[in-house]
PDB file of N, CA and C in Angstrom:
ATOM      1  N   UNK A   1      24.307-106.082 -27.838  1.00  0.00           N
ATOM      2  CA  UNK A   1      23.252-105.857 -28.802  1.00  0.00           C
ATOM      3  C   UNK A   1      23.462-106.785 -29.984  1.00  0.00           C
ATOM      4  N   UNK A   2      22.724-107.346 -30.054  1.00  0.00           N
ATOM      5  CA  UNK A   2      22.663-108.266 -31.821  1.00  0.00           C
ATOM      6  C   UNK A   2      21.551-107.749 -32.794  1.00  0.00           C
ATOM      7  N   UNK A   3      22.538-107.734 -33.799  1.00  0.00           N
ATOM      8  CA  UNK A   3      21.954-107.340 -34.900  1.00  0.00           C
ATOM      9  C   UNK A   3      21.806-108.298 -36.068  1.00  0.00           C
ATOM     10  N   UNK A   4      20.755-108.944 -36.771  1.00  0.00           N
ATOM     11  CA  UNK A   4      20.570-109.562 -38.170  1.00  0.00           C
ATOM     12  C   UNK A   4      20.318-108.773 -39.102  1.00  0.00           C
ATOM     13  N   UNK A   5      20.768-108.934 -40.164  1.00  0.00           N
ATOM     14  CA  UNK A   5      20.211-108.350 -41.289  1.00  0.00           C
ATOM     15  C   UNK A   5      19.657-109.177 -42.692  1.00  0.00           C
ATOM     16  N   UNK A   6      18.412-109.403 -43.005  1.00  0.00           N
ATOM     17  CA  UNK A   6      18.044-110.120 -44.068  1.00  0.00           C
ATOM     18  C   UNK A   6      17.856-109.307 -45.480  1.00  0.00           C
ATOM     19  N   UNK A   7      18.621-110.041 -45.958  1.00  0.00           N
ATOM     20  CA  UNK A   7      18.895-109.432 -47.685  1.00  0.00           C
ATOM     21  C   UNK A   7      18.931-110.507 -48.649  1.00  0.00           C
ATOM     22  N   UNK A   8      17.058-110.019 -49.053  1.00  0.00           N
ATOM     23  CA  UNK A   8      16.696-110.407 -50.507  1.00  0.00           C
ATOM     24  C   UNK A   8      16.994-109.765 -51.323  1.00  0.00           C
ATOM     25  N   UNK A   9      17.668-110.633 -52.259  1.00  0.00           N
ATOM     26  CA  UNK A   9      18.571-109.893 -53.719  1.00  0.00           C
ATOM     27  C   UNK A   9      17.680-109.545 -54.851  1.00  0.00           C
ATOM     28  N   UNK A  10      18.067-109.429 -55.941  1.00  0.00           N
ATOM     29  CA  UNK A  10      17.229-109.226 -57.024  1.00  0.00           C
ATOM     30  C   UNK A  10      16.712-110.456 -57.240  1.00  0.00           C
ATOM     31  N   UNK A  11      15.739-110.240 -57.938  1.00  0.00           N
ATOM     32  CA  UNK A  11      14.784-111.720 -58.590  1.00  0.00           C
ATOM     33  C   UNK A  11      15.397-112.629 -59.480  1.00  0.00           C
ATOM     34  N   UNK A  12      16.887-112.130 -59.979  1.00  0.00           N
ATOM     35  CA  UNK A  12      17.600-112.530 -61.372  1.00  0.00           C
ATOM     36  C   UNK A  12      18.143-113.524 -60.138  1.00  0.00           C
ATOM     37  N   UNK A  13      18.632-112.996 -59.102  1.00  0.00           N
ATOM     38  CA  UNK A  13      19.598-114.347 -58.108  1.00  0.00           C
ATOM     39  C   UNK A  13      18.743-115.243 -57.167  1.00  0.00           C
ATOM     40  N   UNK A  14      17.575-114.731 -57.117  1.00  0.00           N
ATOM     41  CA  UNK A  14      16.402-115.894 -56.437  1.00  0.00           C
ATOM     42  C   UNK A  14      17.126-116.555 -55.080  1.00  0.00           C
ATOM     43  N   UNK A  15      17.349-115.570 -54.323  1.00  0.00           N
ATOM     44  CA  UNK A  15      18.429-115.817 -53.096  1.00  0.00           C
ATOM     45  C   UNK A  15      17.333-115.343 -51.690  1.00  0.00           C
ATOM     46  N   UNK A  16      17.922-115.573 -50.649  1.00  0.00           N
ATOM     47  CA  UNK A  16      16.954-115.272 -49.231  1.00  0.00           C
ATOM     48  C   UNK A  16      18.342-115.317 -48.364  1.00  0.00           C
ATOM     49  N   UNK A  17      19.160-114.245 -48.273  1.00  0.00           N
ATOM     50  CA  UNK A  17      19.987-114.240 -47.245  1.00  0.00           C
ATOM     51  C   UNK A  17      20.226-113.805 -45.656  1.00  0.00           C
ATOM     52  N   UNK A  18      20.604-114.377 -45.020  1.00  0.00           N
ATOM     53  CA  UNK A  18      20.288-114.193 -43.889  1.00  0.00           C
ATOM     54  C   UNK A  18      21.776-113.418 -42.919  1.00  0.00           C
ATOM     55  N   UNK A  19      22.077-112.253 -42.322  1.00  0.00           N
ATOM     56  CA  UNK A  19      23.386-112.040 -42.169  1.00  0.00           C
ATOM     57  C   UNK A  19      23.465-111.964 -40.396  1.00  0.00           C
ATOM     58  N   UNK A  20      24.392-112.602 -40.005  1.00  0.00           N
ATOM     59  CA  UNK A  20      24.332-112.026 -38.153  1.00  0.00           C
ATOM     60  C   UNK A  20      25.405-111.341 -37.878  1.00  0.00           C
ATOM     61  N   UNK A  21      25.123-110.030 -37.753  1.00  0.00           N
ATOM     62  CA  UNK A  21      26.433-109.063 -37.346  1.00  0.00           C
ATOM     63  C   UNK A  21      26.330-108.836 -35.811  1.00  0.00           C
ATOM     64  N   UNK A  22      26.657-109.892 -35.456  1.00  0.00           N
ATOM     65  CA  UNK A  22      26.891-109.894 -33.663  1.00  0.00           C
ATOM     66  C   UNK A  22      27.981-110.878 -33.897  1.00  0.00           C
ATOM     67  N   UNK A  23      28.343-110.634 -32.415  1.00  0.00           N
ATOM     68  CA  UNK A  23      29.494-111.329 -32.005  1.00  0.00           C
ATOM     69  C   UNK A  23      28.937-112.896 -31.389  1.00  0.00           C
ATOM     70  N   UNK A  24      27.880-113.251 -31.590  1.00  0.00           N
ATOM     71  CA  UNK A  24      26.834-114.725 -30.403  1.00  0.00           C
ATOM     72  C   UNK A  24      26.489-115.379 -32.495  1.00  0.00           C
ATOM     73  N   UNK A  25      26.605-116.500 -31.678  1.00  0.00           N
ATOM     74  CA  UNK A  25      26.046-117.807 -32.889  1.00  0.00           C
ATOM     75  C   UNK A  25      24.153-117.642 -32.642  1.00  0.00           C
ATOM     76  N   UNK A  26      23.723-117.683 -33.701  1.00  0.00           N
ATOM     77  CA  UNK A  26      22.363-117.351 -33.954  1.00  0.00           C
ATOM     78  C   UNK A  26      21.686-118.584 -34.201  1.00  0.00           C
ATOM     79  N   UNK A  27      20.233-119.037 -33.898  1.00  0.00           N
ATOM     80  CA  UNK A  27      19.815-120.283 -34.229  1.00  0.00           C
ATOM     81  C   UNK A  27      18.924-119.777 -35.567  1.00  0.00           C
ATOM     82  N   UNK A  28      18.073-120.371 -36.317  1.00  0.00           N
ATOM     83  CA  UNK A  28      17.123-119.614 -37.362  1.00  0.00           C
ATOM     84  C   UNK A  28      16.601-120.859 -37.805  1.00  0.00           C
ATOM     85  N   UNK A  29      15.074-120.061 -38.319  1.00  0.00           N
ATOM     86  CA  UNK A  29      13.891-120.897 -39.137  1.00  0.00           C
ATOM     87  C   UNK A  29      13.301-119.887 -39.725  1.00  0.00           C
ATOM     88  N   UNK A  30      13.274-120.246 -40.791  1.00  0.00           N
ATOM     89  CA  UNK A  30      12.375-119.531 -41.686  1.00  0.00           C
ATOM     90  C   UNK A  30      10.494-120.218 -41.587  1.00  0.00           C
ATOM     91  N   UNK A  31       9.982-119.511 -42.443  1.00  0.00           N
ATOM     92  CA  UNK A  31       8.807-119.538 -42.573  1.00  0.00           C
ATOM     93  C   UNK A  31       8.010-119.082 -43.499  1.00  0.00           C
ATOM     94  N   UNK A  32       7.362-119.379 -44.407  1.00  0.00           N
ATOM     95  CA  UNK A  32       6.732-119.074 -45.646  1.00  0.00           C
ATOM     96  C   UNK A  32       5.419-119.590 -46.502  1.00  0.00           C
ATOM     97  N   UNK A  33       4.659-119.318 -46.652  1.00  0.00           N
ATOM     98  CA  UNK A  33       3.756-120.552 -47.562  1.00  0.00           C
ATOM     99  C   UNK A  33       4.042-120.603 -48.928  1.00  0.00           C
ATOM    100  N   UNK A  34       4.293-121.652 -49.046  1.00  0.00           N
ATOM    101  CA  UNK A  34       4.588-122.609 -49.884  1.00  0.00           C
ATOM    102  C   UNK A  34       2.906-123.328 -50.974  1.00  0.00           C
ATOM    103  N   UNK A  35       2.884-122.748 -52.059  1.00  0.00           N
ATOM    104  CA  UNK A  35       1.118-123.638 -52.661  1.00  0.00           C
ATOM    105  C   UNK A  35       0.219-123.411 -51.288  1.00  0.00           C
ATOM    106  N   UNK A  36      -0.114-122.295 -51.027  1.00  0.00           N
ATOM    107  CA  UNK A  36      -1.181-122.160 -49.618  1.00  0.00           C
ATOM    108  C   UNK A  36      -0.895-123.128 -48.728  1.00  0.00           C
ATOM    109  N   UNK A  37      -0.096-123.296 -47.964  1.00  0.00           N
ATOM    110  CA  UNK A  37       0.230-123.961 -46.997  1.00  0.00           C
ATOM    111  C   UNK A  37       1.223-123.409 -46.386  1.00  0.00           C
ATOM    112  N   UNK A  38       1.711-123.069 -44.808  1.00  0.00           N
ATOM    113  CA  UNK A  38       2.573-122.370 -44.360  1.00  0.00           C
ATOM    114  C   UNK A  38       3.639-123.319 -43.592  1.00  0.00           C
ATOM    115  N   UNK A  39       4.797-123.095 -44.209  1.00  0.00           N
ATOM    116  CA  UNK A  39       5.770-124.191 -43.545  1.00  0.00           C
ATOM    117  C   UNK A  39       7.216-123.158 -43.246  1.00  0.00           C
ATOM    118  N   UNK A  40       7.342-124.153 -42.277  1.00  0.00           N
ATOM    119  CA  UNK A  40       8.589-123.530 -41.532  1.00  0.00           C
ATOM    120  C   UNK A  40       9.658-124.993 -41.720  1.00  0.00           C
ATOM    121  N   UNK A  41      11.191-124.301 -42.225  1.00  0.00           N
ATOM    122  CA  UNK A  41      12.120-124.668 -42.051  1.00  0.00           C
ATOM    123  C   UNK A  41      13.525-124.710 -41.534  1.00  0.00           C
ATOM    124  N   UNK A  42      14.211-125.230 -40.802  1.00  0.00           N
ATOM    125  CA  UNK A  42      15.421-124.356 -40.102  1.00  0.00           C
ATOM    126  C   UNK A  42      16.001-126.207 -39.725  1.00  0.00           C
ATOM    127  N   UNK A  43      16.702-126.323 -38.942  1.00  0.00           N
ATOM    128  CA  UNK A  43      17.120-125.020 -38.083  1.00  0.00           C
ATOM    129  C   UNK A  43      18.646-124.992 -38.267  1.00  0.00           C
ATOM    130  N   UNK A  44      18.876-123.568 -38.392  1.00  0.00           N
ATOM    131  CA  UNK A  44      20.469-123.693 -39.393  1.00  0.00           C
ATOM    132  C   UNK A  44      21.062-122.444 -37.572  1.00  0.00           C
ATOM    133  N   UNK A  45      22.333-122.671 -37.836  1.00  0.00           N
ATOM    134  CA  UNK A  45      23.765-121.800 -36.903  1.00  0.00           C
ATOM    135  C   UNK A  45      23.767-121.238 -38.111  1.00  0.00           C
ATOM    136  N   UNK A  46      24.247-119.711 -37.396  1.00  0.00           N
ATOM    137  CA  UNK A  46      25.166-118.539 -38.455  1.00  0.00           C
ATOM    138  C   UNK A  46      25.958-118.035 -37.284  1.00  0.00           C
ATOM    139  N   UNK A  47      27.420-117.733 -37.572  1.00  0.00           N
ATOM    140  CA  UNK A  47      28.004-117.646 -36.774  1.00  0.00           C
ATOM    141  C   UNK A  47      28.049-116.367 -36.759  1.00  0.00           C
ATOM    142  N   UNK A  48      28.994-115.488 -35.978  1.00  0.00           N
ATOM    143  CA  UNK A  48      29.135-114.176 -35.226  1.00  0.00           C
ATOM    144  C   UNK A  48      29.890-113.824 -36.880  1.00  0.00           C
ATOM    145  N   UNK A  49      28.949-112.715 -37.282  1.00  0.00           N
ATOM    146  CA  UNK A  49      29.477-111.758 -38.344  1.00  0.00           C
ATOM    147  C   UNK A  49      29.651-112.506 -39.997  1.00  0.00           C
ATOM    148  N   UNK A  50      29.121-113.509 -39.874  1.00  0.00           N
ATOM    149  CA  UNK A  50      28.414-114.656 -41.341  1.00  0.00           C
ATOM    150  C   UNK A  50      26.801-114.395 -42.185  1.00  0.00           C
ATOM    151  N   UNK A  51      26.879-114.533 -43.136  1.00  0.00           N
ATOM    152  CA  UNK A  51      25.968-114.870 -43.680  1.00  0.00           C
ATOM    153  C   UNK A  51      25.483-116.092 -44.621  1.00  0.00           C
ATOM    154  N   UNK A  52      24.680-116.390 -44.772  1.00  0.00           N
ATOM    155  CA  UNK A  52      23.762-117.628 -44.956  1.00  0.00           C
ATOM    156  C   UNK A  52      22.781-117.393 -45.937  1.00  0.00           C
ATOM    157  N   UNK A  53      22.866-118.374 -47.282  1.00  0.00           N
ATOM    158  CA  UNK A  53      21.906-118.198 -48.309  1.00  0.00           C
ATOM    159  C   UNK A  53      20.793-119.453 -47.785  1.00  0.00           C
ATOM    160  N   UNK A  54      19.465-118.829 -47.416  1.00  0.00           N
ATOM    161  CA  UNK A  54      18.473-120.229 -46.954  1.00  0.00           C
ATOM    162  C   UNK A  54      17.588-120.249 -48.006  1.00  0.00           C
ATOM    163  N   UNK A  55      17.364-119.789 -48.924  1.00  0.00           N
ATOM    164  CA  UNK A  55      16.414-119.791 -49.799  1.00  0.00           C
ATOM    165  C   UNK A  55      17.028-119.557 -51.461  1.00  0.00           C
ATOM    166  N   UNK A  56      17.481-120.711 -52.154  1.00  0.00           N
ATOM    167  CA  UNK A  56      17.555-121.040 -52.955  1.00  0.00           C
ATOM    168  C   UNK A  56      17.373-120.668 -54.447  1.00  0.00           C
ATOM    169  N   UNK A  57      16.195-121.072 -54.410  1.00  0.00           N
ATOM    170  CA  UNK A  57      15.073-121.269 -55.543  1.00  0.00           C
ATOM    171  C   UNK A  57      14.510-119.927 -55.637  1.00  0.00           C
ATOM    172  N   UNK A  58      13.889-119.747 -56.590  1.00  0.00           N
ATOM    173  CA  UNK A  58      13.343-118.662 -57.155  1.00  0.00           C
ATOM    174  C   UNK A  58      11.992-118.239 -55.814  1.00  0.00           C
ATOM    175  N   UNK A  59      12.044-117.085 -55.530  1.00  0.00           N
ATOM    176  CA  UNK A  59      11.383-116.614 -54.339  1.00  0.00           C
ATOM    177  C   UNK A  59       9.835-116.510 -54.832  1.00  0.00           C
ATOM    178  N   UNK A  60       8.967-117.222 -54.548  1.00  0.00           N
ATOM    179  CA  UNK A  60       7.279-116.925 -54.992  1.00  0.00           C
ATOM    180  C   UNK A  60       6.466-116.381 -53.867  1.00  0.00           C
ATOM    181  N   UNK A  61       6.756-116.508 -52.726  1.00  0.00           N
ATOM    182  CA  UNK A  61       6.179-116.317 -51.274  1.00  0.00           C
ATOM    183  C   UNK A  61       6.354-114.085 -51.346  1.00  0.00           C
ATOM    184  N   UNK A  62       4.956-114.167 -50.835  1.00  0.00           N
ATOM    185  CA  UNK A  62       5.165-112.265 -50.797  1.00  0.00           C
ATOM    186  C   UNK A  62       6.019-111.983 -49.492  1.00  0.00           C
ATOM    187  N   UNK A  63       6.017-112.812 -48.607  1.00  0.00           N
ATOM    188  CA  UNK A  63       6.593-112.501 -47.034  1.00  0.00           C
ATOM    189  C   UNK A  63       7.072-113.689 -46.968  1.00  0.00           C
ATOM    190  N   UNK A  64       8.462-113.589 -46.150  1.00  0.00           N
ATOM    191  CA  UNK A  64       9.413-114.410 -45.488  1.00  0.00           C
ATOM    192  C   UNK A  64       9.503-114.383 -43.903  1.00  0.00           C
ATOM    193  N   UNK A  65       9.248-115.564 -42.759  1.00  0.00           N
ATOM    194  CA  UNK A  65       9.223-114.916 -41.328  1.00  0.00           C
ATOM    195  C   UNK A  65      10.642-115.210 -41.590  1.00  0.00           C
ATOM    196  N   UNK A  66      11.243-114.924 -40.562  1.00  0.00           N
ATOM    197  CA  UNK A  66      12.422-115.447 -39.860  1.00  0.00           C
ATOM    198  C   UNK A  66      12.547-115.400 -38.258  1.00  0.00           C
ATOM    199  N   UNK A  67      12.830-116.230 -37.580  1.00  0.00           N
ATOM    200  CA  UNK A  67      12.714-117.063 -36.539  1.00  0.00           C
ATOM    201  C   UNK A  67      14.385-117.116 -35.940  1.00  0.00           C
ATOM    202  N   UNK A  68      15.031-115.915 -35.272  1.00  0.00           N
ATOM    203  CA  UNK A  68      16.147-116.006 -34.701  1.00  0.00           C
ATOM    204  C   UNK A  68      16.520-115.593 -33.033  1.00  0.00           C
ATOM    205  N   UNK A  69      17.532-116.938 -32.762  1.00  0.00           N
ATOM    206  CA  UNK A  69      17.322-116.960 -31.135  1.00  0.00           C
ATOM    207  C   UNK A  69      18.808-117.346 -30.775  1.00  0.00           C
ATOM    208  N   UNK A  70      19.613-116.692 -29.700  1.00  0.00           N
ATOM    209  CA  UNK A  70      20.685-116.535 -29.802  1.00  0.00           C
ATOM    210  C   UNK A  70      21.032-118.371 -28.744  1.00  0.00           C
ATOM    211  N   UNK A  71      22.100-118.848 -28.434  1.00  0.00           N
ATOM    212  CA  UNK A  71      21.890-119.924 -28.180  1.00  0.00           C
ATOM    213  C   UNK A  71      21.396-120.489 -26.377  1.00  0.00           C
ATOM    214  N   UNK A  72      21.320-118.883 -25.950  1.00  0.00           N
ATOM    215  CA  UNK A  72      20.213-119.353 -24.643  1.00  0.00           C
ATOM    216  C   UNK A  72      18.721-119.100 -24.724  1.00  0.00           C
ATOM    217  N   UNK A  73      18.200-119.147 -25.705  1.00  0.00           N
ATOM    218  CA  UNK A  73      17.101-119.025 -25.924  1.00  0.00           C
ATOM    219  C   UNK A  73      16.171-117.897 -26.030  1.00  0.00           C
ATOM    220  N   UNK A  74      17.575-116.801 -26.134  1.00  0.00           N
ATOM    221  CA  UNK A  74      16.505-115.688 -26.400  1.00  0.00           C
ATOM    222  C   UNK A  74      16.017-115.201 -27.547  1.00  0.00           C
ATOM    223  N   UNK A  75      15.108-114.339 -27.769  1.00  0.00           N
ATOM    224  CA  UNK A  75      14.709-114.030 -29.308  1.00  0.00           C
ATOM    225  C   UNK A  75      15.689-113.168 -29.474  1.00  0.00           C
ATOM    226  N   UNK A  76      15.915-113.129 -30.817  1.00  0.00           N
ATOM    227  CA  UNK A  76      16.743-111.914 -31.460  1.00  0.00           C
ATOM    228  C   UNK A  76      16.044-110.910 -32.386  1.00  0.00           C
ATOM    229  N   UNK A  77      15.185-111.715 -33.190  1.00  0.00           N
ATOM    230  CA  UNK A  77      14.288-110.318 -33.291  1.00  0.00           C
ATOM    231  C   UNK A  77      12.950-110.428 -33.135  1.00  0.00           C
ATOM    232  N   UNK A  78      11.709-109.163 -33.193  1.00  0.00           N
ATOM    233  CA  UNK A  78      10.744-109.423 -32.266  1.00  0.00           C
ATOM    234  C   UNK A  78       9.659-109.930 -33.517  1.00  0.00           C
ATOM    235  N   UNK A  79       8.393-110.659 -33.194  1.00  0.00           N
ATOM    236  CA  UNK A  79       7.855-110.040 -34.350  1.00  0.00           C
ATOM    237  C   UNK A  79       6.356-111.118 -33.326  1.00  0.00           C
ATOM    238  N   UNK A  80       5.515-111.185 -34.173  1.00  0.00           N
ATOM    239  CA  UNK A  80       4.330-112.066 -33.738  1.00  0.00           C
ATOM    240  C   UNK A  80       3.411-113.130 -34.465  1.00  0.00           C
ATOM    241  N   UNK A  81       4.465-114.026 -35.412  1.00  0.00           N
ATOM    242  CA  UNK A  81       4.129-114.803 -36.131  1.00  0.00           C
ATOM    243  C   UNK A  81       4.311-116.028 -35.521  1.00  0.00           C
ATOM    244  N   UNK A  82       3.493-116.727 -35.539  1.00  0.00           N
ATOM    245  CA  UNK A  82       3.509-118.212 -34.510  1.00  0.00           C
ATOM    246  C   UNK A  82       4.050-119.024 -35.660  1.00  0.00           C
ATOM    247  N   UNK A  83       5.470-120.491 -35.034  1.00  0.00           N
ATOM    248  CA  UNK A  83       5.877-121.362 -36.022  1.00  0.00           C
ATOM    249  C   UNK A  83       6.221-122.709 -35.216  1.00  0.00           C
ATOM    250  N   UNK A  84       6.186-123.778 -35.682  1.00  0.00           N
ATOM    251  CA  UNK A  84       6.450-124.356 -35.505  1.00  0.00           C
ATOM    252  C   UNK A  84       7.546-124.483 -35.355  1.00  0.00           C
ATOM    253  N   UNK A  85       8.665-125.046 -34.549  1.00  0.00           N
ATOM    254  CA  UNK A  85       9.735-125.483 -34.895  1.00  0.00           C
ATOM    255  C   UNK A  85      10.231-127.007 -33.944  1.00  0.00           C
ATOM    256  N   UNK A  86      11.675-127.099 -34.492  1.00  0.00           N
ATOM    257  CA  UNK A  86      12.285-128.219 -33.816  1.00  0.00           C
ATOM    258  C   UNK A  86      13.405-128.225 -34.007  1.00  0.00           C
ATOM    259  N   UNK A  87      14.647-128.938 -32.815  1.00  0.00           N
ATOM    260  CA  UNK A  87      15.958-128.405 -32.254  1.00  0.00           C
ATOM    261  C   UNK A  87      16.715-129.035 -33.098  1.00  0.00           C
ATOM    262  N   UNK A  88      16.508-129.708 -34.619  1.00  0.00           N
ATOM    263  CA  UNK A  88      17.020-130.150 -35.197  1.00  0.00           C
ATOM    264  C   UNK A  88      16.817-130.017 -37.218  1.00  0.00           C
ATOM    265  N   UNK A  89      17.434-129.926 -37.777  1.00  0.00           N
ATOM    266  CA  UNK A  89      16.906-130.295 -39.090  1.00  0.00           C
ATOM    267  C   UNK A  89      15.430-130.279 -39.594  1.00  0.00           C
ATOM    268  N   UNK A  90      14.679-129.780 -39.726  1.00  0.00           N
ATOM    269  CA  UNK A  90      13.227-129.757 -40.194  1.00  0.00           C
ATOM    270  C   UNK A  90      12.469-129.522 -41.153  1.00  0.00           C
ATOM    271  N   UNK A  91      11.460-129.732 -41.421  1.00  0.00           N
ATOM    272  CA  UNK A  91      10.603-129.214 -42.714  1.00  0.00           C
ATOM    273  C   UNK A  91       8.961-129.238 -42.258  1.00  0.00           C
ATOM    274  N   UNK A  92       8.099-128.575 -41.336  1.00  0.00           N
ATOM    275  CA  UNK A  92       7.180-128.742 -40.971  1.00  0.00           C
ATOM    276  C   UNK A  92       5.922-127.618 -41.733  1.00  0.00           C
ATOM    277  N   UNK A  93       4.838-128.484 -42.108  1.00  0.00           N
ATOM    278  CA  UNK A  93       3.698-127.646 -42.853  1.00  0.00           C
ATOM    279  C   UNK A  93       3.101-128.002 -42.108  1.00  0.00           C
ATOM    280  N   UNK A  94       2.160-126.472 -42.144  1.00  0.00           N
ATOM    281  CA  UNK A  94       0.873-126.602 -41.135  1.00  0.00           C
ATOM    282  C   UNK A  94       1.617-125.040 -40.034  1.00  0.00           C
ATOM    283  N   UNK A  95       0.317-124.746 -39.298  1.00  0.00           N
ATOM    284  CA  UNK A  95       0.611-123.847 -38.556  1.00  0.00           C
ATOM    285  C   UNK A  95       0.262-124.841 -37.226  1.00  0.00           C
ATOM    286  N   UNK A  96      -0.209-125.166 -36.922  1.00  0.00           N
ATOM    287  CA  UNK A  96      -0.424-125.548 -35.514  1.00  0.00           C
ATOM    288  C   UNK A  96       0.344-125.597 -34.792  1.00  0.00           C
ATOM    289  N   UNK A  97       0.421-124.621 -33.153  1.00  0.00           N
ATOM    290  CA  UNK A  97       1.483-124.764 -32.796  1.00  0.00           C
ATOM    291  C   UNK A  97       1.666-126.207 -31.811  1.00  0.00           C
ATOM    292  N   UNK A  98       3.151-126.227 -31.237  1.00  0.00           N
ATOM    293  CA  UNK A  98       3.554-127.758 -30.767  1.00  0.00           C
ATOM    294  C   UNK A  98       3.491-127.399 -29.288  1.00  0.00           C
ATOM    295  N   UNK A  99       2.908-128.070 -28.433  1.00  0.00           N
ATOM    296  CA  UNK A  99       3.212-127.624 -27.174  1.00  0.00           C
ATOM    297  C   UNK A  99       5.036-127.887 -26.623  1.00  0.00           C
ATOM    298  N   UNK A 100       5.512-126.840 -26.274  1.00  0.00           N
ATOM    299  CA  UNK A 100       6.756-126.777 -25.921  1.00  0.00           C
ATOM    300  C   UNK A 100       7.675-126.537 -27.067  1.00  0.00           C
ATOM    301  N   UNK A 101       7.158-126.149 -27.885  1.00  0.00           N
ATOM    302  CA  UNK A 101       8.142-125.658 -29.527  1.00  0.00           C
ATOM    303  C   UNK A 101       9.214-124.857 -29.367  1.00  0.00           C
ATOM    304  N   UNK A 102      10.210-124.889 -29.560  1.00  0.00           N
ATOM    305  CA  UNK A 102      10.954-123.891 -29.874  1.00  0.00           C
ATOM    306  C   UNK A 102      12.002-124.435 -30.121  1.00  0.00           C
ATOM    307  N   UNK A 103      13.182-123.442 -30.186  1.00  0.00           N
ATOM    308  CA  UNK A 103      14.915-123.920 -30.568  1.00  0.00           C
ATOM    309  C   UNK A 103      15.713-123.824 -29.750  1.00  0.00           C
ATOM    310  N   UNK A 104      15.607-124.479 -28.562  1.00  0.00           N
ATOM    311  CA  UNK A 104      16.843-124.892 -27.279  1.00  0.00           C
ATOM    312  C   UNK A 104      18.508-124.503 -27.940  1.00  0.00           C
ATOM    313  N   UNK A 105      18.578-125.170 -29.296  1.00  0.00           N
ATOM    314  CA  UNK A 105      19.644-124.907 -29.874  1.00  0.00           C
ATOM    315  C   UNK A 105      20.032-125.940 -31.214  1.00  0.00           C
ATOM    316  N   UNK A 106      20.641-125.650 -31.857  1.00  0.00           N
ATOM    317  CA  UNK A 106      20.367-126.528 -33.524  1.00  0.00           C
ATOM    318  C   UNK A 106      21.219-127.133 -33.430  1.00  0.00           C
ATOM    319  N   UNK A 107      21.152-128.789 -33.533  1.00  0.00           N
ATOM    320  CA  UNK A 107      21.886-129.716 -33.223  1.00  0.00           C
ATOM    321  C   UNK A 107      23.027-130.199 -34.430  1.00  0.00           C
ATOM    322  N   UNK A 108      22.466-129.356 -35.368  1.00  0.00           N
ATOM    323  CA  UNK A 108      23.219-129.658 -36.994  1.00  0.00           C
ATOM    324  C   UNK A 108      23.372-128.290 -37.096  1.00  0.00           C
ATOM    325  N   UNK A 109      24.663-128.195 -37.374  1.00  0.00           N
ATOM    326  CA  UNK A 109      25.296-126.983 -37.886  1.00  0.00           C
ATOM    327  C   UNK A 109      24.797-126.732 -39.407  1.00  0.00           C
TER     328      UNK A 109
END
């Protein structure tokens, strides 16, 4: 069983943390709009029982997706928000999806 847990802090620490309490390395992309535009970024490893600050900056977005897939490609958690992604480093705006999208596995730790 894998479990994530995402923990947004108070507004004073303007943080977006991401935690994987499993024992399997996790792939992840976030997702958010950004000035009315919806962009997805990733793609980051969190290892078995780590957590990960992906969001920085002061949080303006009302909803955060998150986009996690263990490294054979399964989802880790469920949800039904369509994103773009790619098996490497990214920053993609726009929703349209890519034919064959997804995260095989994140080539940058």
């Amino acid at each position: 069983m894998t479990a994530l847990t995402i923990l947004p802090v108070a507004a004073a620490d303007a943080q977006f943390a991401v935690c994987n309490q499993s024992f399997d390395v996790a792939n992840l992309a976030l997702g958010r709009y950004v000035r009315d535009t919806f962009e997805t970024r990733g793609c980051w490893t969190v290892g078995p029982n780590q957590c990960v600050d992906r969001i920085e900056e002061e949080l303006d977005a009302r909803y955060v997706y998150v986009f996690a897939q263990d490294v054979f490609g399964k989802p880790l958690l469920p949800g039904g928000v369509a994103m773009r992604l790619a098996p490497e480093r990214f920053v993609i705006r726009g929703r349209a999806r890519l034919p064959g999208a997804g995260l095989s596995g994140c080539a940058v730790p």
